[in-house]
Protein backbone atom coordinates (compact mmCIF):
# COMPACT_ATOMS: atom_id res chain seq x y z
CA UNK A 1 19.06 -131.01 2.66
CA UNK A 2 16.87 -129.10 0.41
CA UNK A 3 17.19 -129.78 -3.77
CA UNK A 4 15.88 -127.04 -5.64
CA UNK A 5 14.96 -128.08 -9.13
CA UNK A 6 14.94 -125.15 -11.27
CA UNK A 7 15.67 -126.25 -14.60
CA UNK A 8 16.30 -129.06 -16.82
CA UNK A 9 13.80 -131.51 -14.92
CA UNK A 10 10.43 -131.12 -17.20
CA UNK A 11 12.79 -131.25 -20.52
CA UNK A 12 16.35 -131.76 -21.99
CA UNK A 13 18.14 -128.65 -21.36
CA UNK A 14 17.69 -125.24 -19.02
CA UNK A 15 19.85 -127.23 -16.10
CA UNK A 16 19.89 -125.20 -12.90
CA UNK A 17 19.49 -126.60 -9.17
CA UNK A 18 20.37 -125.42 -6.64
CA UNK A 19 21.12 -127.06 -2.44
CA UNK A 20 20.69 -126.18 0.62
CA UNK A 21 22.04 -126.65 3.85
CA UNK A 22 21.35 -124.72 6.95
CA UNK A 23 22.52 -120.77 5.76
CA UNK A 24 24.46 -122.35 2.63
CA UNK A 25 23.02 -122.38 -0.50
CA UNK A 26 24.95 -123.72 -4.00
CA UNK A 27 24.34 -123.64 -7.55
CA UNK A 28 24.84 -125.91 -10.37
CA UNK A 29 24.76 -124.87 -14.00
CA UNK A 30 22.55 -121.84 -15.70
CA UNK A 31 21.95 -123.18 -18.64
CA UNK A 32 19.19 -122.34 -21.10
CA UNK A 33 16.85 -124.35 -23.89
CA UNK A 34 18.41 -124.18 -27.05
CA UNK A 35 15.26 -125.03 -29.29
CA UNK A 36 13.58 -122.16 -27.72
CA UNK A 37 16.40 -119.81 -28.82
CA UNK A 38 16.91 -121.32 -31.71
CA UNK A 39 13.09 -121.11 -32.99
CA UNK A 40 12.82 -117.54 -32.24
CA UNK A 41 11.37 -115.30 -35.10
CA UNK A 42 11.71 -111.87 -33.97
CA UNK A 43 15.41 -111.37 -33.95
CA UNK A 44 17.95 -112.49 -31.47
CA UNK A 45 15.90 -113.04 -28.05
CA UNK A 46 19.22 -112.36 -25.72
CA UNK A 47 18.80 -108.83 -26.87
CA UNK A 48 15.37 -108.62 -24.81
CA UNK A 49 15.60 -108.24 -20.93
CA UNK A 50 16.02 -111.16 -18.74
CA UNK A 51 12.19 -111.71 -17.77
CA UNK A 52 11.61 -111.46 -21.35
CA UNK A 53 13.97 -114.28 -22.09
CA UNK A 54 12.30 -116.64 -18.72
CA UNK A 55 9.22 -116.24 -20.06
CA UNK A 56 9.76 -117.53 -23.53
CA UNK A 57 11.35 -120.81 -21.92
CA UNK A 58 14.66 -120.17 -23.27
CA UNK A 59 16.41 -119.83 -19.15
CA UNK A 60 15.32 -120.67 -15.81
CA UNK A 61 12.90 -119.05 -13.68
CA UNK A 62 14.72 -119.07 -11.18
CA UNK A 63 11.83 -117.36 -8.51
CA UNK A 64 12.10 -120.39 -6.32
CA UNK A 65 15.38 -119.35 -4.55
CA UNK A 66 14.33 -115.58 -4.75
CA UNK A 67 14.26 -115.78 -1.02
CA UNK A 68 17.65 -117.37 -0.56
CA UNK A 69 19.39 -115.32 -3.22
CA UNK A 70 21.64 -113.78 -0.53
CA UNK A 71 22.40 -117.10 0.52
CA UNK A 72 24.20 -118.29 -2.06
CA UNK A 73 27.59 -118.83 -2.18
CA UNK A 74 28.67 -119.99 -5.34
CA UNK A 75 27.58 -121.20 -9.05
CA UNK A 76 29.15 -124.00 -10.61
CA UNK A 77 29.31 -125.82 -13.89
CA UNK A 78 30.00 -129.06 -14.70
CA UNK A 79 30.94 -128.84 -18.39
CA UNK A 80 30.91 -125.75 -21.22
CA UNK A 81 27.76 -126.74 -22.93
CA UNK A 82 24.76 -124.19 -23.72
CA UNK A 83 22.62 -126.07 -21.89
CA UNK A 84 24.60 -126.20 -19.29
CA UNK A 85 25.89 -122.58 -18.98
CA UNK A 86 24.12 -120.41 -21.23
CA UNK A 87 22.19 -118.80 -18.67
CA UNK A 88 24.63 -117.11 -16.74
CA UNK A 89 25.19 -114.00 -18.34
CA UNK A 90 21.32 -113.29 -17.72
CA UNK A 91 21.18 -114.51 -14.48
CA UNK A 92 24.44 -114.55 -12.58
CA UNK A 93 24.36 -110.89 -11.79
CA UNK A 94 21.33 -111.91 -9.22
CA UNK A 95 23.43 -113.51 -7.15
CA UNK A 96 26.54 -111.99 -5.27
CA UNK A 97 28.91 -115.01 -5.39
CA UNK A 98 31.68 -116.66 -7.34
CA UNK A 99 31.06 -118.13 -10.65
CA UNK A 100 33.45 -121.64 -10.51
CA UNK A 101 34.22 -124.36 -13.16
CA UNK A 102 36.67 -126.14 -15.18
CA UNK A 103 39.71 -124.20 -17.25
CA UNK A 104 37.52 -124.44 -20.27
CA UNK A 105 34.10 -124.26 -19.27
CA UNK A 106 35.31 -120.45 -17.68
CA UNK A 107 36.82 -119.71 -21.10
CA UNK A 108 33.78 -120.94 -22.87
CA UNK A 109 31.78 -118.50 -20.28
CA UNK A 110 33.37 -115.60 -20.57
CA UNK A 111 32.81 -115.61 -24.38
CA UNK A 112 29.67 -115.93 -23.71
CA UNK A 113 29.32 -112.65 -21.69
CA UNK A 114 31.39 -110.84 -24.24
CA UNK A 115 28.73 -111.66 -26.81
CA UNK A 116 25.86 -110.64 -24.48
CA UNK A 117 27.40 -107.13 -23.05
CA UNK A 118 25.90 -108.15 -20.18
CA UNK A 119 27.79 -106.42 -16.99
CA UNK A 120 28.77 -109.81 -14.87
CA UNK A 121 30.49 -108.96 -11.91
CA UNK A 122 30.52 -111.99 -10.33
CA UNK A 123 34.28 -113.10 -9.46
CA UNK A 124 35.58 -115.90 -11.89
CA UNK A 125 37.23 -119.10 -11.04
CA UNK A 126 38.67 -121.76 -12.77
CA UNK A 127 39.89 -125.17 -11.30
CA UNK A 128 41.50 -128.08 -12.98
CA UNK A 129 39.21 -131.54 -12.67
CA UNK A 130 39.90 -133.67 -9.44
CA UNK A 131 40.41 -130.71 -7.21
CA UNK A 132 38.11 -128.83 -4.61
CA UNK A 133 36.68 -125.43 -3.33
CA UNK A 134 35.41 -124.54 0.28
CA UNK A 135 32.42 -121.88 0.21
CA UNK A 136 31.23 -121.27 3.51
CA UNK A 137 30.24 -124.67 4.61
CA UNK A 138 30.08 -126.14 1.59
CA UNK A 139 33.14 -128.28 -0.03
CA UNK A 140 32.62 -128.19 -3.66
CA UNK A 141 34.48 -131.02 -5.80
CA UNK A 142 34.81 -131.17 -9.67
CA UNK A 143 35.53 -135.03 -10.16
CA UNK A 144 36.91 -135.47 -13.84
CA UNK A 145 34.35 -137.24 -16.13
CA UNK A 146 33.94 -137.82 -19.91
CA UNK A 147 31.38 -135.94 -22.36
CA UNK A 148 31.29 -134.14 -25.55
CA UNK A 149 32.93 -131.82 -24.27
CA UNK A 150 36.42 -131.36 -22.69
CA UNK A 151 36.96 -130.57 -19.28
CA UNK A 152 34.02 -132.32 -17.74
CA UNK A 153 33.32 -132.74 -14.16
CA UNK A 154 30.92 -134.53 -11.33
CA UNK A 155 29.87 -131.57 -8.86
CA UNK A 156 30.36 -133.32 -5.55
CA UNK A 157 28.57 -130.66 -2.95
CA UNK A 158 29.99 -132.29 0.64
CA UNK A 159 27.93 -130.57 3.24
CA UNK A 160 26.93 -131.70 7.11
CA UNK A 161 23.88 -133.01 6.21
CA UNK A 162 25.65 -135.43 3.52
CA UNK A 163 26.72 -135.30 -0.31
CA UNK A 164 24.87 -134.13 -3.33
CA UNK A 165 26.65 -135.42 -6.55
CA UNK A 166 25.74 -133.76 -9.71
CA UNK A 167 26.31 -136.27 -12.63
CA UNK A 168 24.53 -134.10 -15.39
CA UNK A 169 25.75 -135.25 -18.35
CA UNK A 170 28.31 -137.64 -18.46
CA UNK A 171 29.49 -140.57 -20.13
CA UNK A 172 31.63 -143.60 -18.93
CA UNK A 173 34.58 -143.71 -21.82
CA UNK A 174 37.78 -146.11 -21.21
CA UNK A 175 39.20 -144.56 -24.55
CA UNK A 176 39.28 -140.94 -24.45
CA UNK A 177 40.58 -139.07 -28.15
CA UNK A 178 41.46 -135.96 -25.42
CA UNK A 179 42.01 -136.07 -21.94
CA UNK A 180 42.19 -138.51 -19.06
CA UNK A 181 39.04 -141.47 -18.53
CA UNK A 182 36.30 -141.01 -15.56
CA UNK A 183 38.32 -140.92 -12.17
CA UNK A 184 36.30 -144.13 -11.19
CA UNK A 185 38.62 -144.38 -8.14
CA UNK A 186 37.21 -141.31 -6.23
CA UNK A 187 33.62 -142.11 -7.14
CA UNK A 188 34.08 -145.77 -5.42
CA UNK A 189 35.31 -143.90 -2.38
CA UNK A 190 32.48 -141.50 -2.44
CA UNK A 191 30.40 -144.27 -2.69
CA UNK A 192 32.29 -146.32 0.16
CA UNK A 193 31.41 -143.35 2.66
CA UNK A 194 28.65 -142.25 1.71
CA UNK A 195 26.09 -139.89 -1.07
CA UNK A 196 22.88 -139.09 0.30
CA UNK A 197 21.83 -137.66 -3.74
CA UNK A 198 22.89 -138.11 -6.74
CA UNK A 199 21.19 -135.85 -9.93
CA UNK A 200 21.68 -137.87 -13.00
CA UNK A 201 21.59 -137.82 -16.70
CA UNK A 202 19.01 -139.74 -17.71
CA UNK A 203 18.40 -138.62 -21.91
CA UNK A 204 19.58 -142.28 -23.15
CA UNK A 205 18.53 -143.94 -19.99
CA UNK A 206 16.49 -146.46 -21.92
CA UNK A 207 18.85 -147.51 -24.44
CA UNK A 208 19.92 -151.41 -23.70
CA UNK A 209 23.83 -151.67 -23.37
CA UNK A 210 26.84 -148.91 -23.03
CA UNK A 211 27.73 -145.48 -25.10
CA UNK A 212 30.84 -146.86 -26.90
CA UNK A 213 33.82 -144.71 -26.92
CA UNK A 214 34.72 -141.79 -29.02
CA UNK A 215 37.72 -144.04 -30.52
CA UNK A 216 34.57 -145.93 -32.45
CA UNK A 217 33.54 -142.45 -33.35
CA UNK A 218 36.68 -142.23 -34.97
CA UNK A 219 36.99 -145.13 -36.34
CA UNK A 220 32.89 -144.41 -38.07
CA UNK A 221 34.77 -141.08 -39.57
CA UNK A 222 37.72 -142.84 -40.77
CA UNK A 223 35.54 -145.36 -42.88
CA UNK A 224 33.90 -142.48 -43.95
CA UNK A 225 36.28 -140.66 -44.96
CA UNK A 226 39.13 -142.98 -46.57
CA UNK A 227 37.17 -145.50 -47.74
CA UNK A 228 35.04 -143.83 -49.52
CA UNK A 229 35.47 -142.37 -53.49
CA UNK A 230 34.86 -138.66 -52.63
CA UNK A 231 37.97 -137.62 -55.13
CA UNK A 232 36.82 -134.28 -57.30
CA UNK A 233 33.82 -134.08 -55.07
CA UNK A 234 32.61 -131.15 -52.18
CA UNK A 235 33.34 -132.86 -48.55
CA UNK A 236 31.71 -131.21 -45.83
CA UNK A 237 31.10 -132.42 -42.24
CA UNK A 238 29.39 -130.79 -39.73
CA UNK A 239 29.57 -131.70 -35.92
CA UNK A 240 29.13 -130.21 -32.73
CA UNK A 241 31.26 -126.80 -32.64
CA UNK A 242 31.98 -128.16 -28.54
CA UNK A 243 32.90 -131.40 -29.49
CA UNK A 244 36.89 -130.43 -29.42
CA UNK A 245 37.72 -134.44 -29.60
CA UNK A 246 35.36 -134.73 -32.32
CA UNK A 247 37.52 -131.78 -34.07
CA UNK A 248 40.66 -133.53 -33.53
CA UNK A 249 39.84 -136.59 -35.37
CA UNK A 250 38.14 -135.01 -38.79
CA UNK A 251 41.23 -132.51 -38.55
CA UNK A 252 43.62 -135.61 -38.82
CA UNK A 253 41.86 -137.46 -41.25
CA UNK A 254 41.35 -134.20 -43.76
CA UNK A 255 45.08 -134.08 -43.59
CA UNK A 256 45.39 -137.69 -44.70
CA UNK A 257 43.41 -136.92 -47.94
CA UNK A 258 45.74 -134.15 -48.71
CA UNK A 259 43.25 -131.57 -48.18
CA UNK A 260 43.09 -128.23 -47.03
CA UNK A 261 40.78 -128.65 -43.64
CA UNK A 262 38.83 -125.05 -43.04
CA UNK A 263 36.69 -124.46 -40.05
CA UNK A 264 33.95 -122.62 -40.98
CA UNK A 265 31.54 -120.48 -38.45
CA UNK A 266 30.77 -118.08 -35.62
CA UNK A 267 30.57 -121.49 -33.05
CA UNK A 268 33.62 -123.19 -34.53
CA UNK A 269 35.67 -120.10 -34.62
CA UNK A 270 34.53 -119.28 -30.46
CA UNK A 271 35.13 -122.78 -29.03
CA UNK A 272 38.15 -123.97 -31.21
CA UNK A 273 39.11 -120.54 -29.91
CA UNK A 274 38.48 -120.98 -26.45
CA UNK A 275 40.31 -124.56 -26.47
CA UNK A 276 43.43 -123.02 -27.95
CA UNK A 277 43.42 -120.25 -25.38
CA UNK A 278 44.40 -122.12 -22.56
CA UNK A 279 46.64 -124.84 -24.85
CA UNK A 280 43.96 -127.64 -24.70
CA UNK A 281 44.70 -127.72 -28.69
CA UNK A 282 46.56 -126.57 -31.43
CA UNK A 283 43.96 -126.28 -34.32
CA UNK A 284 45.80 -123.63 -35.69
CA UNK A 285 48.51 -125.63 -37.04
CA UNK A 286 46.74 -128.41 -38.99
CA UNK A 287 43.32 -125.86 -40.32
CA UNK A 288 42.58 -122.85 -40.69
CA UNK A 289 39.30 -121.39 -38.81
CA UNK A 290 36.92 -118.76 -40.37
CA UNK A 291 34.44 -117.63 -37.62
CA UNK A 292 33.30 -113.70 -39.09
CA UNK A 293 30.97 -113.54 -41.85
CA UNK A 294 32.90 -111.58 -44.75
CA UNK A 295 35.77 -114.51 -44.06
CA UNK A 296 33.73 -117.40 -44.45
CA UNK A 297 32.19 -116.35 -47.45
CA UNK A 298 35.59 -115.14 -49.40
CA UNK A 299 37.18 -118.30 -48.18
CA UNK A 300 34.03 -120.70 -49.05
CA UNK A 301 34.17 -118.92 -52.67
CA UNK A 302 37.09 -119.78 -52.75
CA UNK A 303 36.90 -123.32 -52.40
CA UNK A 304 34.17 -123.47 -54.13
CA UNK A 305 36.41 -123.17 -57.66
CA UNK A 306 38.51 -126.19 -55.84
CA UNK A 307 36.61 -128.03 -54.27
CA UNK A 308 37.95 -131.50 -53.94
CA UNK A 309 41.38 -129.20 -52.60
CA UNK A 310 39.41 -128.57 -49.18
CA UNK A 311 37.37 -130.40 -47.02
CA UNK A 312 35.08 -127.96 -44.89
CA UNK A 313 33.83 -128.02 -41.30
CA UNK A 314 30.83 -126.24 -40.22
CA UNK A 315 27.96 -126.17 -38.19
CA UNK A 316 24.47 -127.13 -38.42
CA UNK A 317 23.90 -130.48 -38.15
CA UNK A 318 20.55 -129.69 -35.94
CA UNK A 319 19.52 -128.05 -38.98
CA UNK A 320 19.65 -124.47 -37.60
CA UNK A 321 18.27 -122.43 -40.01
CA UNK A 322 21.09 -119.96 -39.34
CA UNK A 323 24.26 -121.96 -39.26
CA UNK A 324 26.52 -122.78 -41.94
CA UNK A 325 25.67 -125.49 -43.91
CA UNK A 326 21.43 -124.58 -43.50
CA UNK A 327 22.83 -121.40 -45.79
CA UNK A 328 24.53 -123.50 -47.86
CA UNK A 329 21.14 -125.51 -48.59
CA UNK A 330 19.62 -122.45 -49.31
CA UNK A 331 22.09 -121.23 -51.96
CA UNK A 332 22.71 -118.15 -49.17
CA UNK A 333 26.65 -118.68 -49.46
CA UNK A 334 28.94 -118.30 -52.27
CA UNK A 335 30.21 -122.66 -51.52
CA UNK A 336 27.11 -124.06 -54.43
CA UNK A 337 26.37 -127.55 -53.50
CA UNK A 338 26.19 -130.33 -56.33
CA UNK A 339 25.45 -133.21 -56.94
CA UNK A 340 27.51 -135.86 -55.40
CA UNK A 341 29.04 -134.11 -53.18
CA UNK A 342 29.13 -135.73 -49.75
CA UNK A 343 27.98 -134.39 -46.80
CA UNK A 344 28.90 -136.10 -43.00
CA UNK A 345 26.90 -135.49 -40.26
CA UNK A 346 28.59 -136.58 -37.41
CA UNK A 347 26.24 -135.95 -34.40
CA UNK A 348 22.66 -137.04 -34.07
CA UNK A 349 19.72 -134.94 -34.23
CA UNK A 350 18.92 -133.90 -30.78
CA UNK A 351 15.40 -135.50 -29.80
CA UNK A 352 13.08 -132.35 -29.57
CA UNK A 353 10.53 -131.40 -31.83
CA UNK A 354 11.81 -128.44 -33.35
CA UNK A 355 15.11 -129.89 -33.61
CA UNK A 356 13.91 -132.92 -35.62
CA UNK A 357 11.92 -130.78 -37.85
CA UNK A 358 14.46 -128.16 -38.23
CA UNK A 359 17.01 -131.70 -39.39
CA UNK A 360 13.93 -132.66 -41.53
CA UNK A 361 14.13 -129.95 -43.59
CA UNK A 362 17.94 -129.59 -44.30
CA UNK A 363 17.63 -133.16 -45.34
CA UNK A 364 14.99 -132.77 -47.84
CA UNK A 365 16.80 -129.64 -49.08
CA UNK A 366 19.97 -131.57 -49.62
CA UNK A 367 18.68 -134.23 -50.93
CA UNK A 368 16.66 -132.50 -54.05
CA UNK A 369 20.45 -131.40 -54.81
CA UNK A 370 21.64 -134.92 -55.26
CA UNK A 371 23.85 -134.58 -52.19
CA UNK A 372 24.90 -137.96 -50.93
CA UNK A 373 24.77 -137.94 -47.07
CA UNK A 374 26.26 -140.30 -44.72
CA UNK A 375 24.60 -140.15 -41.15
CA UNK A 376 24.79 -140.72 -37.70
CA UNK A 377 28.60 -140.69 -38.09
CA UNK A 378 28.66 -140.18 -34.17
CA UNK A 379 28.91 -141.88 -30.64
CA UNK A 380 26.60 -140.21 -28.11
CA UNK A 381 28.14 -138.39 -24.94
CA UNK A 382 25.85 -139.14 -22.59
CA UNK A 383 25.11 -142.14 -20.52
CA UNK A 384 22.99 -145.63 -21.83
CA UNK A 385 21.98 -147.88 -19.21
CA UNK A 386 24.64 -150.20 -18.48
CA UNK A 387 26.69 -146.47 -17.66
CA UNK A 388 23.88 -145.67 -15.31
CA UNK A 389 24.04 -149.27 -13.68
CA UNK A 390 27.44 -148.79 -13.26
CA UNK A 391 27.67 -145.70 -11.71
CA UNK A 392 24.88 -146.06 -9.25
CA UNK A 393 26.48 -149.36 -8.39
CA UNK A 394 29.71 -146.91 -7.47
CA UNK A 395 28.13 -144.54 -5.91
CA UNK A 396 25.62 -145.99 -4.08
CA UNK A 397 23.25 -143.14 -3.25
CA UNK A 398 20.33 -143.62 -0.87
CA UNK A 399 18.39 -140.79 -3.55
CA UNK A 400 18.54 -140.31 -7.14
CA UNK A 401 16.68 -138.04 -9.14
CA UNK A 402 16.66 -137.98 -12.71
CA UNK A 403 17.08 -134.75 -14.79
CA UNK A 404 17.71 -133.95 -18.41
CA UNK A 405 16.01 -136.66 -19.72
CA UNK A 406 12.21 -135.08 -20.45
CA UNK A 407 9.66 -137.38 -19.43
CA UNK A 408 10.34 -140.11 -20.76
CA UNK A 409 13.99 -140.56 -20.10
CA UNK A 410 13.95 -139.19 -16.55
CA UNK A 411 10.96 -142.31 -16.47
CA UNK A 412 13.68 -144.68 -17.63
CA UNK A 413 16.10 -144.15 -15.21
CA UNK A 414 13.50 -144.67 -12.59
CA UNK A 415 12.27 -147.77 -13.97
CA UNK A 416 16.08 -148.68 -13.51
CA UNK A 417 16.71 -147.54 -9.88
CA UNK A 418 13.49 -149.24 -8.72
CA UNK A 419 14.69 -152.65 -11.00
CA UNK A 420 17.99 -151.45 -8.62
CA UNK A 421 15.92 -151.77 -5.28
CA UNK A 422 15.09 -148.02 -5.27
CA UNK A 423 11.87 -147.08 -4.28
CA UNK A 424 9.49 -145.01 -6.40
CA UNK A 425 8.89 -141.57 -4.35
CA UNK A 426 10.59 -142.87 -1.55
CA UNK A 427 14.27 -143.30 -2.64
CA UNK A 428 14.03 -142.39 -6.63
CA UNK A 429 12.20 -139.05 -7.69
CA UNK A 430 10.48 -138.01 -10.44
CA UNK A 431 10.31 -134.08 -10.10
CA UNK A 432 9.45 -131.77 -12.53
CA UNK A 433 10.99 -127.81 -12.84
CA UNK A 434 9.99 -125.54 -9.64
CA UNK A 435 10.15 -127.79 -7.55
CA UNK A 436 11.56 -128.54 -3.79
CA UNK A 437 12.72 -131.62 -2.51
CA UNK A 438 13.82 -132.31 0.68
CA UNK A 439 16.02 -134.99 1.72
């Protein structure tokens, strides 16, 4: 068995690898590096061609399988995020075989090649979570999982030469606000016969304990948000456009204060979207969503004359200078933030450079308008260490190989397997993008 580590290996994001077996070569995710896009100066850097866009970092290079390209017989995804995903309407086109993931990821996917005008040809499939896929002689397996993100899935790869599980990112919640919890009872029995490598999530591999559950998520924004005197004041909370669960809850408790909830943005208006498409939610009913830019800003000057009538939802709580509540900072929208008004982030900053300064600033702007913030209003979706115990203890792999931690947290998880009975570069691997590792 031959790994291919494409992406996602030297740094948190860009995911792509890609297995081989004999003739039989899979896929698993495209995504791309969102503080690479993000940080781009010149305009929007999709517009450029495709080597363009590789060489600024922002998606795989995916040369290392150039020679196998015909080989391929299928790209999966394990969940809808950017990261994950993002890729494949640049890079899909290269390779002549089915694009396959969950209801929602698919829906997330083909919004995304709307918005690119890329020509994807590739046929699209979508499969529910606990079910399977035959290409060639490959048995592909989405095993349902919890994230950040509905929908989420394990890749299982079953080939003759063993099992690759793909467990890139997950986390272990008992509580789920949507969906069903991790199907623990397949990954014992994958474990029981047999996983010869498992690619894992290692970004919070060295934080002591378990991710708690989105319920205490919940239960953070409900303290927040009733038990706090935010009466005649501008409410605002921004979270993770993806984060449908998240959604659900600040939706509910909006409606609790009496007021008007309003989505608010091109990212909140494409996933809430893409959610209510195939009946995963019903937004619609409890909000109203504002995604084009001559809506949000009649409906935010609107609110802005009654203020403590609405509470808004938006994005930018990475501090992306172009998202919603960034503009807002700036005085770019007609919504004028003052002081006292409270402002929930309900995420935390993603741990990259740009990212953190990018948060820095919005801060600082915020604060010189007396805004009173309220932080870290959040529950992670990926993985601490007790998660990671627990699922190698299921699973049982005779390799793992760390991914989508950078250096540091892909070093964590090592430290782990080897304090496991792993073996450093024998059993446990610490790879970097490009490279080939055969099992």
């Amino acid at each position: 068995m031959k790994i291919f580590t494409i992406g996602g290996f030297s740094e948190v994001g860009k995911n792509m690898t890609a297995v081989q077996v004999g003739d039989d070569v899979g896929i698993i995710d495209m995504g791309l590096y969102l503080p690479k896009l993000l940080n781009y100066e010149e305009g929007d850097p999709r517009d450029l061609p495709t080597k363009h866009i590789v060489r600024l970092g922002i998606i795989p290079d995916d040369n290392i399988i150039a020679q196998n390209k015909g080989k391929v017989k299928f790209i999966a995804f394990g969940h809808g995020h950017l990261d994950h995903l993002g890729g494949a309407p640049y890079l899909a086109s290269n390779y002549q075989c089915p694009l396959i993931g969950t209801p929602y990821s698919m829906e997330i996917l083909e919004s995304l090649i709307r918005d690119s005008k890329k020509k994807i040809e590739n046929q699209r499939i979508a499969v529910n979570p606990n079910s399977h896929k035959i290409f060639g002689k490959m048995k592909l397996e989405f095993i349902n999982m919890t994230h950040s993100i509905p929908q989420t899935a394990l890749v299982a790869v079953h080939t003759k030469d063993g099992t690759l599980l793909y467990a890139n990112d997950f986390k272990l919640d008992n509580h789920p606000i949507l969906g069903k919890k991790p199907n623990y009872e397949r990954l014992e029995e994958l474990g029981k016969k047999g996983v010869k490598a498992m690619i894992v999530d290692s970004l919070y591999s060295r934080r002591d304990g378990k991710t708690p559950s989105e319920q205490v998520a919940r239960e953070m924004l409900r303290d927040v948000l009733l038990g706090t005197n935010n009466s005649g004041k501008g409410l605002i909370v921004t979270t993770f456009a993806s984060h449908i669960a998240r959604l659900k809850s600040i939706i509910h408790f909006g409606n609790l204060l009496k007021r008007k909830v309003v989505l608010v943005g091109r990212s909140m208006h494409k996933y809430v979207g893409c959610a209510e498409k195939i009946k995963l939610v019903n937004f619609s009913k409890d909000s109203e969503i504002y995604g084009f830019s001559g809506k949000v800003r009649g409906i935010l000057a609107k609110i802005n004359k009654e203020r403590e009538k609405y509470l808004i939802v938006c994005t930018g709580n990475q501090g992306e200078p172009n998202a919603i509540l960034s503009r807002m900072a700036r005085d770019e929208l007609p919504f004028k933030l003052n002081s006292g008004d409270h402002v929930v982030f309900s995420c935390r900053t993603i741990p990259t450079p740009e990212t953190m300064e990018n948060r820095r600033v919005l801060e600082e702007r915020l604060r010189k308008k007396g805004v009173i913030m309220f932080k870290d209003i959040h529950q992670s979706g990926h993985a601490s260490k007790e998660d990671l115990r627990h699922l190698i203890e299921m699973v049982n792999p005779k390799h793992i190989i760390p991914a989508h931690g950078g250096e540091a947290g892909n070093k964590g998880l090592a430290n782990l397997a080897v304090e496991m009975g792993y073996k450093l570069g024998e059993t446990v691997h610490l790879v970097k993008d490009g490279s080939v590792l055969e099992v």
